[in-house]
Protein backbone atom coordinates (compact mmCIF):
# COMPACT_ATOMS: atom_id res chain seq x y z
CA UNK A 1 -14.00 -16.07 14.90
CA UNK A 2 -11.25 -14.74 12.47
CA UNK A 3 -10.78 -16.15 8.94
CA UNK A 4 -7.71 -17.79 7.99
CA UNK A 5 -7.65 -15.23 5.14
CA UNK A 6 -7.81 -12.05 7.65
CA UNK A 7 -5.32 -13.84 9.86
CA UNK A 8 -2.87 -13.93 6.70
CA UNK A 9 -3.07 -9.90 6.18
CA UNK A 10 -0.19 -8.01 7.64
CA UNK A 11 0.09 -4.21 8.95
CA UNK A 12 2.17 -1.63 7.06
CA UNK A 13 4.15 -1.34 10.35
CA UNK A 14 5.40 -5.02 10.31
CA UNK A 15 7.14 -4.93 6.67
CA UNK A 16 10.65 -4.49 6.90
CA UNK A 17 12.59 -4.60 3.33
CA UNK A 18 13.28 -8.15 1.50
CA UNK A 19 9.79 -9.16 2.50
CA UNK A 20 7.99 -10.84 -0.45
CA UNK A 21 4.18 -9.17 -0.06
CA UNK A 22 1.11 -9.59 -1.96
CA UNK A 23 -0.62 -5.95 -1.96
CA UNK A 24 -4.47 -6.13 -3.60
CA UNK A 25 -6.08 -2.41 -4.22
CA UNK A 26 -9.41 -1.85 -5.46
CA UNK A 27 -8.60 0.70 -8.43
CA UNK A 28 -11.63 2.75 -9.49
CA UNK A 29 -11.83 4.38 -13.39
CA UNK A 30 -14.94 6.00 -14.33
CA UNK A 31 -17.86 3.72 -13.35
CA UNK A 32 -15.75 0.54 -13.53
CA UNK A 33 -13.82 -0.88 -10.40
CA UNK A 34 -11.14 -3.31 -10.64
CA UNK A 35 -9.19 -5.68 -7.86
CA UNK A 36 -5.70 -5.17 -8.90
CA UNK A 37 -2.54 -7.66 -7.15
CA UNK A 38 0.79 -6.68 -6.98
CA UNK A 39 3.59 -8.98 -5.98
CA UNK A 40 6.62 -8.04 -4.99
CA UNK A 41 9.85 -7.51 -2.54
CA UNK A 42 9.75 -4.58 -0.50
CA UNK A 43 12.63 -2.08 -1.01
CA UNK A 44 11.11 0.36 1.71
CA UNK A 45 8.57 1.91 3.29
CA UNK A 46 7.98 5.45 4.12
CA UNK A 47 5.33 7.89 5.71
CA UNK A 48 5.47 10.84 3.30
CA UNK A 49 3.54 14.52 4.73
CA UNK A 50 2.36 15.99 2.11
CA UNK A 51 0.25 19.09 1.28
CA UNK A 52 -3.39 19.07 -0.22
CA UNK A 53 -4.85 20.54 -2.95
CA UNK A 54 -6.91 22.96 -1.40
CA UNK A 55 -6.51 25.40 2.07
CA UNK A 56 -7.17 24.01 5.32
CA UNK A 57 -5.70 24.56 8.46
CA UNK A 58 -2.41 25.37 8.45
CA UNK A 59 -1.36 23.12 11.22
CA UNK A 60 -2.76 20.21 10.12
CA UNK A 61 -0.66 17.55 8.52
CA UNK A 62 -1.58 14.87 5.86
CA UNK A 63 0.52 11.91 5.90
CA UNK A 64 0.65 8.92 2.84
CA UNK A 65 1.90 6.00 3.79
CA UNK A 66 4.09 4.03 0.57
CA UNK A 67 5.94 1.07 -0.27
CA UNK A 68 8.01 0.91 -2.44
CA UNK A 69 8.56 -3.02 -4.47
CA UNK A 70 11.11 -4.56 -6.70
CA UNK A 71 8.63 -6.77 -9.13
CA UNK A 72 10.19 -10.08 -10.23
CA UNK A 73 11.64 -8.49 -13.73
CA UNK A 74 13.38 -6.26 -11.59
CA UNK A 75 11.17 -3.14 -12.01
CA UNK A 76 10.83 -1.14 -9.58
CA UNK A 77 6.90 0.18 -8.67
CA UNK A 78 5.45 2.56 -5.39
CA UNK A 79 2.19 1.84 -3.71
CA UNK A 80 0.51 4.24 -1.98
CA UNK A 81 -1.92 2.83 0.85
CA UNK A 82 -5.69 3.58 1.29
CA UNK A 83 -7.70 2.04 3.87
CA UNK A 84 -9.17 -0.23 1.33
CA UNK A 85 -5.60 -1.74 0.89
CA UNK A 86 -5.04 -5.17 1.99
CA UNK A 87 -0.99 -6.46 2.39
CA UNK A 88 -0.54 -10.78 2.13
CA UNK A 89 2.61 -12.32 2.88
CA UNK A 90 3.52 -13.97 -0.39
């Protein structure tokens, strides 16, 4: 059986700009970890390939997927996704 919370998450694949999301991260500094909430209206999303810090194979590509959210003062703010990441219609 499926919570009614994990019914309410949506996929990074269903937002579509002028949504109003809820995005909660777990943010990790040092030893301490935080829950952190972000709420928002989605401006856009985008898959950005990027390269890594160190060689690997240079056919293999590393992808980040981002959204990018007008706050409610108007500020604008990008959120990069990790599998930890979980999205809430707000």
């Amino acid at each position: 059986m499926i919570s009614s919370e994990a019914s309410l998450e949506t996929r990074f694949e269903e937002l579509k700009p002028g949504d109003r999301i809820e995005v909660e991260q777990v943010v990790t500094v040092g030893l301490q970890r935080r829950k952190v909430k972000t709420v928002g209206t989605v401006v856009r999303t985008e898959r950005t390939r990027h390269g890594l810090h160190f060689p690997r194979a240079s056919d293999e590509k590393v992808f980040s997927d981002i959204i990018l959210l007008e706050l409610p003062d108007g500020e604008l703010t990008s959120i990069c996704m990790d599998e930890f990441t979980v999205i809430r219609r707000a």
